[in-house]
Protein backbone atom coordinates (compact mmCIF):
# COMPACT_ATOMS: atom_id res chain seq x y z
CA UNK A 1 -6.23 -6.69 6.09
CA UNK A 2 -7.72 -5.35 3.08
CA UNK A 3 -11.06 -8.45 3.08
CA UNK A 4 -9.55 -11.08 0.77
CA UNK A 5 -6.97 -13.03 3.09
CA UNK A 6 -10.08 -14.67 4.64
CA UNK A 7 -10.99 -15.97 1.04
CA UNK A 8 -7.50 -17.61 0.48
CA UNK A 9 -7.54 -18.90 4.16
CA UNK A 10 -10.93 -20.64 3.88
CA UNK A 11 -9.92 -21.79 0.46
CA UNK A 12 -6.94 -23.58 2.24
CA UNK A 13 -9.31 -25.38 4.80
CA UNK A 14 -12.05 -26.29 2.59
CA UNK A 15 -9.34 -27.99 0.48
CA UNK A 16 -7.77 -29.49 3.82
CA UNK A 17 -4.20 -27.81 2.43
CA UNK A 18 -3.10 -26.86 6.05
CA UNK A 19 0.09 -27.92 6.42
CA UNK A 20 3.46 -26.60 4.63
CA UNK A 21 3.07 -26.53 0.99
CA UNK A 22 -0.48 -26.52 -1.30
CA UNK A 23 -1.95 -23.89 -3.31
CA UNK A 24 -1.55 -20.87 -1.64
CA UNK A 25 2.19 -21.30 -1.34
CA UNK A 26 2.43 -22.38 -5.09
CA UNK A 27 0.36 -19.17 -5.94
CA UNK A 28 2.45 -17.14 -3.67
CA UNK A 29 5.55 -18.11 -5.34
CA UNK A 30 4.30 -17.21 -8.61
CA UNK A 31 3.14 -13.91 -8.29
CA UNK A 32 6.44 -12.58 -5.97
CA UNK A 33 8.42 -13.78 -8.73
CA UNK A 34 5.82 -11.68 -11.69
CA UNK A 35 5.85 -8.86 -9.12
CA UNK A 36 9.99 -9.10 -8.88
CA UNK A 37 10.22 -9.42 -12.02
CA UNK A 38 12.68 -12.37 -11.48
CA UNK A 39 12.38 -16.07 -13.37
CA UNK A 40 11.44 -17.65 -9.72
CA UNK A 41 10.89 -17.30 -6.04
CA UNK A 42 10.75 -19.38 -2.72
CA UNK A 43 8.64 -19.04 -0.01
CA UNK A 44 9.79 -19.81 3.61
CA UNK A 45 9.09 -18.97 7.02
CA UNK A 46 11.34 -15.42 7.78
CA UNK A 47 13.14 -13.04 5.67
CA UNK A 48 15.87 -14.16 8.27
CA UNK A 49 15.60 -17.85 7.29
CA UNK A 50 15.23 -16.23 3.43
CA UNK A 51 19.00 -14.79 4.00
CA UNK A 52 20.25 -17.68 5.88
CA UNK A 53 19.24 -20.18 3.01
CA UNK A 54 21.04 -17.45 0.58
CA UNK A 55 24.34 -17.32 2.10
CA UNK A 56 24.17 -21.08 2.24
CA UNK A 57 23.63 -21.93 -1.21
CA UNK A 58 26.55 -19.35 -1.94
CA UNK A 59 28.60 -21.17 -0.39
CA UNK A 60 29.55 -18.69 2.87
CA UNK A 61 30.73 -21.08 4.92
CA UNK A 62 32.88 -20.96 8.60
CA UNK A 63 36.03 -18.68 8.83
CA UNK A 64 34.38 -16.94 5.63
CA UNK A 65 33.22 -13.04 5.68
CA UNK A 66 30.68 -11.75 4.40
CA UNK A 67 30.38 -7.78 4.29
CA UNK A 68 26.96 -6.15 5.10
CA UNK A 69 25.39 -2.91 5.87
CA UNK A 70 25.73 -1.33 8.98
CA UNK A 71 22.60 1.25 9.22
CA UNK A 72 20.23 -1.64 9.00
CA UNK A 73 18.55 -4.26 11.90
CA UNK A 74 20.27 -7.29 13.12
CA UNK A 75 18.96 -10.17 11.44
CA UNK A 76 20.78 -8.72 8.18
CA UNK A 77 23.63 -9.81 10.02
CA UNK A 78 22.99 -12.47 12.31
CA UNK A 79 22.81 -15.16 9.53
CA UNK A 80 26.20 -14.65 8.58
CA UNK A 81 27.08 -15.52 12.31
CA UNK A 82 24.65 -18.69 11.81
CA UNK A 83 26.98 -19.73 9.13
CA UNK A 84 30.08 -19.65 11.22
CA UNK A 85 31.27 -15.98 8.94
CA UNK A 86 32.74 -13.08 9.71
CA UNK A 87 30.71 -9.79 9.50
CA UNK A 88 32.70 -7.07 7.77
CA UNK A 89 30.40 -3.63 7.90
CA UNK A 90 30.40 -0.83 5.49
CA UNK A 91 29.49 2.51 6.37
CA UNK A 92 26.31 4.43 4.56
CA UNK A 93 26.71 7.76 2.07
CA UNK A 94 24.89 10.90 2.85
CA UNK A 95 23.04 10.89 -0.61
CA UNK A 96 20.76 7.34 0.30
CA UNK A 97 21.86 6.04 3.83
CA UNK A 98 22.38 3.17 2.40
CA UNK A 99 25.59 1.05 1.51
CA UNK A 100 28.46 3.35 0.70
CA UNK A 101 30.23 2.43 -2.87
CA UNK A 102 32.94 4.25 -2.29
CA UNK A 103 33.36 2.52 1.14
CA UNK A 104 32.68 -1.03 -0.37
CA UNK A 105 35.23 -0.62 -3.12
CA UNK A 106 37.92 0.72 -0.26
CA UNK A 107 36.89 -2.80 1.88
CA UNK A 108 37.18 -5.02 -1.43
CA UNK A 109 40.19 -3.90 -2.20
CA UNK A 110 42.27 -4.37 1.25
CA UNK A 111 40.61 -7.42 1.36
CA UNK A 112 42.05 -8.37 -2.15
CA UNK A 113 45.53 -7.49 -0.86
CA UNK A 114 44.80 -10.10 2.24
CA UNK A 115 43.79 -12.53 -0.27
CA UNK A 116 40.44 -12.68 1.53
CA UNK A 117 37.77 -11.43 -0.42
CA UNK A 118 34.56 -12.21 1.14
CA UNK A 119 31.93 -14.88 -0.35
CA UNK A 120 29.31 -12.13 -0.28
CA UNK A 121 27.78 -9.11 0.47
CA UNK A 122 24.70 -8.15 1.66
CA UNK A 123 23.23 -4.66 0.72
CA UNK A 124 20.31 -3.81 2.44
CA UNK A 125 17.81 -0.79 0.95
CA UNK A 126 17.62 0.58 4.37
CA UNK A 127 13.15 2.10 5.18
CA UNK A 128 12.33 0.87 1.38
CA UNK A 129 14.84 3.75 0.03
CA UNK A 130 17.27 2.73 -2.78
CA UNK A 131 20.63 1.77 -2.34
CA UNK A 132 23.24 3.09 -5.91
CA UNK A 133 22.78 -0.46 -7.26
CA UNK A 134 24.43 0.09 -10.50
CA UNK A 135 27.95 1.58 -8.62
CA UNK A 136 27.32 -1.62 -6.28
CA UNK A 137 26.50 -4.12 -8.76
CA UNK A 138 29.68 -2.76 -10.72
CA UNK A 139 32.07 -3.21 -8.03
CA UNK A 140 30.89 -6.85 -6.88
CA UNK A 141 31.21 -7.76 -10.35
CA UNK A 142 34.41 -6.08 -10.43
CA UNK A 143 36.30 -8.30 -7.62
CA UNK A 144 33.51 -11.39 -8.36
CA UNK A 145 31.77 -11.17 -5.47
CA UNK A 146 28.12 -12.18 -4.97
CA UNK A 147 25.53 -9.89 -4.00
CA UNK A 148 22.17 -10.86 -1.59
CA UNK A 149 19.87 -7.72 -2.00
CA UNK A 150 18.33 -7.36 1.92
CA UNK A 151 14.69 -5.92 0.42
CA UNK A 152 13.17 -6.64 3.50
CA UNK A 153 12.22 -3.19 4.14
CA UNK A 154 11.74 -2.02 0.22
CA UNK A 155 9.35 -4.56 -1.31
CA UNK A 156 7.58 -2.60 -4.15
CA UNK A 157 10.69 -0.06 -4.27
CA UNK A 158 12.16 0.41 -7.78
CA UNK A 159 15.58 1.40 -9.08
CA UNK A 160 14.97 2.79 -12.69
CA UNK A 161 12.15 0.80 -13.18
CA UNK A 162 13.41 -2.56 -12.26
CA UNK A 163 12.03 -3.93 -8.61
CA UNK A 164 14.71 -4.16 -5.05
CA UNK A 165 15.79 -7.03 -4.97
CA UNK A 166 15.80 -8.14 -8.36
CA UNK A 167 19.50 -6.99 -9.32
CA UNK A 168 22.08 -9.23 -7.13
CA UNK A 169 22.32 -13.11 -7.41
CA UNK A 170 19.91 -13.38 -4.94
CA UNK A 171 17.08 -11.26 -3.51
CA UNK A 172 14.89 -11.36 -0.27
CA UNK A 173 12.11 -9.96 1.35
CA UNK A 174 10.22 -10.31 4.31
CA UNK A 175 6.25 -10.43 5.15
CA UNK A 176 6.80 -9.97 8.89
CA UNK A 177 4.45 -8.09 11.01
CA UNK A 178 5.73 -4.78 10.26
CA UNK A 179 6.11 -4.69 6.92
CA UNK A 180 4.21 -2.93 4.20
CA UNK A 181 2.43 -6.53 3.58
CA UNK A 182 2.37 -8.99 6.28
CA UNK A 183 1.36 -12.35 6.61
CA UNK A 184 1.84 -12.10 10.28
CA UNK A 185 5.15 -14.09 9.31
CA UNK A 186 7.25 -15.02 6.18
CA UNK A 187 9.84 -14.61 3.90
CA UNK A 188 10.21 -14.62 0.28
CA UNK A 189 13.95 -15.67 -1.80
CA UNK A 190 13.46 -14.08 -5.32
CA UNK A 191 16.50 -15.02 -8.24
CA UNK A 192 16.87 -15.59 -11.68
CA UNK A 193 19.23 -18.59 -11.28
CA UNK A 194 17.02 -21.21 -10.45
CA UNK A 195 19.94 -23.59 -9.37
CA UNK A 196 20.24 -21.05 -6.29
CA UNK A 197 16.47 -21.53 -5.82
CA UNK A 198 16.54 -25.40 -6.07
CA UNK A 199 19.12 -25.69 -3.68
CA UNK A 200 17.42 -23.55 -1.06
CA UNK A 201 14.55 -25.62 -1.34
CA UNK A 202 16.01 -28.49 -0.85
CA UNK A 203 17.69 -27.03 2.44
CA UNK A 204 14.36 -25.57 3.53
CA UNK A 205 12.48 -28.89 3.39
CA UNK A 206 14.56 -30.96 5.79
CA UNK A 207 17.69 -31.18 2.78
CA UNK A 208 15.43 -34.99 2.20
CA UNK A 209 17.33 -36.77 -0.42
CA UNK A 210 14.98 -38.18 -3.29
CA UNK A 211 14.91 -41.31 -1.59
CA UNK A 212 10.98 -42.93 -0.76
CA UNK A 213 12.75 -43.63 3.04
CA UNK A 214 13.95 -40.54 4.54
CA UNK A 215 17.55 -40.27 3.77
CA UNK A 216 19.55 -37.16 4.43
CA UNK A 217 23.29 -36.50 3.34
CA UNK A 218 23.30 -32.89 4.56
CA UNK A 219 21.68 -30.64 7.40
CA UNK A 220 18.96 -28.74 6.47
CA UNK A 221 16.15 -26.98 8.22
CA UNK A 222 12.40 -26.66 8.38
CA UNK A 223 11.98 -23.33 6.70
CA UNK A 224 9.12 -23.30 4.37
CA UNK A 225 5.94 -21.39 5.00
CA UNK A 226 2.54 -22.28 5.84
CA UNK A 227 -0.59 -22.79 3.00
CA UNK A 228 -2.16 -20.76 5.43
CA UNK A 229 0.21 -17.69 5.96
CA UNK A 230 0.86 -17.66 2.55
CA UNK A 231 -3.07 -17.39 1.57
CA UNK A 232 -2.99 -14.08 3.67
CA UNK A 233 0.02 -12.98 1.56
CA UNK A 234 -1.42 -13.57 -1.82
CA UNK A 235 -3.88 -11.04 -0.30
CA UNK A 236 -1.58 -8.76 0.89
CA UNK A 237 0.19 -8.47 -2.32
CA UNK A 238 -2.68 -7.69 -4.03
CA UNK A 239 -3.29 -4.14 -2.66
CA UNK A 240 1.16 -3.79 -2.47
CA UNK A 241 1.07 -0.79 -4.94
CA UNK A 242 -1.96 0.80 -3.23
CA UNK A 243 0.17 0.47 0.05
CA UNK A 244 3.07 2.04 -1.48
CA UNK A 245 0.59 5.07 -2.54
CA UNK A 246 -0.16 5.44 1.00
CA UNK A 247 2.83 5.43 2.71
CA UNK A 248 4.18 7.84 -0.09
CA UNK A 249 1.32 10.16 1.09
CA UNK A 250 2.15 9.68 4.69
CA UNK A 251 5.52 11.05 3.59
CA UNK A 252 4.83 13.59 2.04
CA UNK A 253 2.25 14.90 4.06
CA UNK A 254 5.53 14.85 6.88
CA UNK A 255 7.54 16.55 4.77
CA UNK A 256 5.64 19.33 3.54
CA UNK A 257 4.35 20.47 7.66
CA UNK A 258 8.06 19.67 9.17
CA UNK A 259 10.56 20.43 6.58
CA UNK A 260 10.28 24.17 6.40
CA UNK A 261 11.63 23.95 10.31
CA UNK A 262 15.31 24.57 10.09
CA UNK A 263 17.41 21.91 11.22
CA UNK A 264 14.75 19.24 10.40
CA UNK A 265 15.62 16.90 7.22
CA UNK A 266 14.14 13.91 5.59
CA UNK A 267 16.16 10.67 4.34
CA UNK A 268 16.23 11.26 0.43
CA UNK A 269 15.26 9.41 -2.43
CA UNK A 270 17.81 8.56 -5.52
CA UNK A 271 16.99 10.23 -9.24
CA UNK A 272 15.55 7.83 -11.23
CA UNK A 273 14.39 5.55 -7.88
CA UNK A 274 11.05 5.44 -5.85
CA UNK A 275 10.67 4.15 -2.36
CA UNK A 276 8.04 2.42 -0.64
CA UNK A 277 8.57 4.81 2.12
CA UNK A 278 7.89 2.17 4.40
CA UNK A 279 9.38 4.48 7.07
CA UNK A 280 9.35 8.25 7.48
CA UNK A 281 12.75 8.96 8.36
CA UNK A 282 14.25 12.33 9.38
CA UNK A 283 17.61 13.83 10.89
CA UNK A 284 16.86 16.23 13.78
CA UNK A 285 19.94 18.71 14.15
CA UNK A 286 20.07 19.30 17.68
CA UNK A 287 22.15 22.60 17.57
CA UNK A 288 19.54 24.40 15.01
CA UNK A 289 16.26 22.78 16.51
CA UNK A 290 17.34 22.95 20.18
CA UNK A 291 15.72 19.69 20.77
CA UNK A 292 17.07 15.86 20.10
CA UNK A 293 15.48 12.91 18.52
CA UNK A 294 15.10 10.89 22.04
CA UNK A 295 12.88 14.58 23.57
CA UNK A 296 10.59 14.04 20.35
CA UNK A 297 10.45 10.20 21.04
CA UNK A 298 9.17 10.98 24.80
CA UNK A 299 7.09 13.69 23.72
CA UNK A 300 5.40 11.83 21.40
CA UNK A 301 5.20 9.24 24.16
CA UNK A 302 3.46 10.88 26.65
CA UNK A 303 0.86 11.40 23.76
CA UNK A 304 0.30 7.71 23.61
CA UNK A 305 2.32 7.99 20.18
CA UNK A 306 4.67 5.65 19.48
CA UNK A 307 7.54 6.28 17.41
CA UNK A 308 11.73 5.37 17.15
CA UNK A 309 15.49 6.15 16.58
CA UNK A 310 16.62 4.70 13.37
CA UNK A 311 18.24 1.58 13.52
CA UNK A 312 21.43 1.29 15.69
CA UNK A 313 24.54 0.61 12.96
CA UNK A 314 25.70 -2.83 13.73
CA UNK A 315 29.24 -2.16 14.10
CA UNK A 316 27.91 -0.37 17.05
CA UNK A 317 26.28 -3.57 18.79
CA UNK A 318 27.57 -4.98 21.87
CA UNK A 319 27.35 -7.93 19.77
CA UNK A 320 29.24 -7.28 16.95
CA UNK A 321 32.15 -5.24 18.79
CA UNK A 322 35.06 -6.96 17.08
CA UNK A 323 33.81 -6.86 13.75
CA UNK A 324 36.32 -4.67 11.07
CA UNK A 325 34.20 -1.74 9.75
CA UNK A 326 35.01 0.39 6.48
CA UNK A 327 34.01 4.26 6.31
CA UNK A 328 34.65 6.21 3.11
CA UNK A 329 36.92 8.77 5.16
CA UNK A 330 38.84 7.76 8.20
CA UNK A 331 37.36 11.85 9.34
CA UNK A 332 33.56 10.22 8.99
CA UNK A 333 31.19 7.69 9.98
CA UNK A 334 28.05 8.23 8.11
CA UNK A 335 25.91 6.11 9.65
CA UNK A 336 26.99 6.59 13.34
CA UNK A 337 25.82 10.37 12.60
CA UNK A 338 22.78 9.37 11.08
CA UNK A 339 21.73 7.13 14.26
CA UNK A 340 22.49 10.23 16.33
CA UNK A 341 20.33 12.05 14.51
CA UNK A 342 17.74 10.17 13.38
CA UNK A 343 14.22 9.98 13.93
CA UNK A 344 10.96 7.53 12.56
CA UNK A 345 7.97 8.85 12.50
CA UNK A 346 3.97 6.68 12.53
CA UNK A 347 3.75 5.62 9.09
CA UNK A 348 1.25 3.00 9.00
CA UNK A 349 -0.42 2.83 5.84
CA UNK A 350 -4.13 3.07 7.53
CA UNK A 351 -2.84 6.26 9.28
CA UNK A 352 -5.75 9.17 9.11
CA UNK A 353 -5.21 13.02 7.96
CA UNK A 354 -5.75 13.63 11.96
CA UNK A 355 -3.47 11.11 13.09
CA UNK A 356 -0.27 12.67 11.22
CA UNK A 357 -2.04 16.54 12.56
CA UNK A 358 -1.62 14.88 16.05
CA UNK A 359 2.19 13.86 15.52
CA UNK A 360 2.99 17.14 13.57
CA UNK A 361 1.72 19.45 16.47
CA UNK A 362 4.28 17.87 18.60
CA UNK A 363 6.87 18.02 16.49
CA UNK A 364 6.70 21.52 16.13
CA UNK A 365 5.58 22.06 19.64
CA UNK A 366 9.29 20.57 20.24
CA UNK A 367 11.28 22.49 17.55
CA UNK A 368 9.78 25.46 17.66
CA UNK A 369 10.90 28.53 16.34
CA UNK A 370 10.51 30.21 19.77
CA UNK A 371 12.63 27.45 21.50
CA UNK A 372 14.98 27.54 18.49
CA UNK A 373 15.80 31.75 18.90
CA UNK A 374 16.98 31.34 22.63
């Protein structure tokens, strides 16, 4: 909490605006979509329910597919399932982690041979890193696909200059607990067609026909957020950049103790991009370190330090063990050796000079050069 998100909360009871909708939401809305640089945004309850309403008003309906990431959490995906779609996962390139182009374009095109192009696809910017945007945004426009940016983890990221999330037809973010902001809960849609954004409103408020009895000629759901979360993320955004400052430190305070230690990499960023670096995210080459991601994880654990793999690709989820997935080679899967690898560090933006000491010690307590020579 950085002191004002009690201002905008009392604001909300003194006014008696407690219940969905009121200032603070208004407000909200207003300065995501200045900070997105889009013409509007939506608030709602989850960046799950933000992608849910997106695929929706794009019409992804059942027996559709919908292609997404596969190095990124679940609930990029699950919404597609909500919608009665097919998943279709594309594989990651060494150069971001994120979406592959080369992979996409191989997908799009046997799927324009089936005559079954999907209705969408959803590229995530995987730990607030930068997808290739432009090669992805070409190639969607190229078979007329639409694209939902998953900015969930990159709010505050830019691609030359231009915000995440503010390139495809649609955009979303999420203020969950973990994210560089938080409202404890949330999700923000961001788009410059405000048709899209209409529609999802109307679909996040019950789909209530304009009717003075309630009358409703379609399903919708009860999606919109609080006056009172979204006071705490008017806050929140307020100090974003200053976030993104520290996490960028945290990073490269990482990067400059544990790089020099062969075998030991960090996820890159793009030319011309900056991350968030919401995450600190690094490969761990068992065979030059002599020591795997999971022996870091427990040493770090017995330390009382809590840390993680990087997320599991989808296409490798009980779950989602039918789905088709598309690498760029049939030699390679990108992002099933990145999750091998992979490591996330403590990156919390209140994290002290001595905290990171604490977590570097072990690191190269683990990797050292001593272990690495035998």
């Amino acid at each position: 909490m950085n002191g004002n998100e009690r201002m905008y909360v009392e604001q909300a009871f003194e006014t008696n605006w407690i219940a969905p909708l009121g200032p603070n939401v208004k407000a909200l809305e207003e300065d995501f979509a200045r900070y997105a640089g889009t013409k509007g945004a939506l608030a709602v309850s989850s960046g799950t329910s933000a992608i849910h309403l997106a695929l929706q008003v794009l019409g992804v309906g059942r027996g559709d597919t919908v292609f997404c990431s596969s190095l990124t959490f679940i609930a990029s995906a699950n919404p597609i399932v909500y919608q009665g779609a097919v998943p279709v996962f594309i594989d990651s390139e060494s150069d971001t982690w994120n979406m592959s182009p080369q992979a996409l374009n191989i997908a799009l095109e046997a799927a324009k041979k089936k005559r079954m192009l999907p209705k969408a696809v959803i590229l995530v910017h995987l730990f607030g890193q930068c997808a290739k945007v432009a090669e992805i945004l070409d190639i969607c426009r190229k078979y007329k696909v639409a694209l939902i940016e998953d900015a969930a983890e990159s709010l505050g990221s830019t691609y030359k200059g231009k915000q995440t999330g503010s390139f495809g037809d649609i955009g979303i973010f999420s203020l969950n607990g973990n994210k560089i902001i938080t409202a404890s809960g949330g999700g923000i849609l961001v788009s410059d067609n405000q048709e899209l954004l209409d529609k999802a409103l109307f679909l996040a408020t019950q789909a209530r026909d304009p009717a003075i009895h309630y009358q409703h000629s379609s399903i919708g759901y009860n999606y919109r957020l609080s006056n009172i979360l979204a006071g705490v993320a008017r806050a929140q955004l307020e100090v974003l950049d200053d976030r993104i400052k520290a996490r960028r430190c945290v990073f490269n305070r990482y990067k400059k103790s544990l790089e020099p230690i062969p075998g030991i990499t960090f996820m890159p960023e793009l030319k011309d991009t900056m991350g968030n670096r919401w995450l600190t995210a690094l490969l761990i080459d068992e065979k030059i370190t002599g020591t795997s991601p999971i022996e870091i994880i427990d040493a770090l654990e017995a330390e009382n330090i809590e840390s993680r793999p990087i997320w599991k690709p989808l296409h490798l989820q009980p779950v989602f063990k039918e789905s088709d997935m598309f690498t760029e080679t049939d030699e390679e899967c990108v992002s099933s050796s990145l999750f091998e690898q992979g490591l996330c560090l403590p990156s919390g933006s209140a994290m002290t000079v001595t905290d990171q000491e604490r977590v570097v010690a072990i690191v190269k307590k683990i990797a050292a050069p001593s272990k690495i020579t035998q």
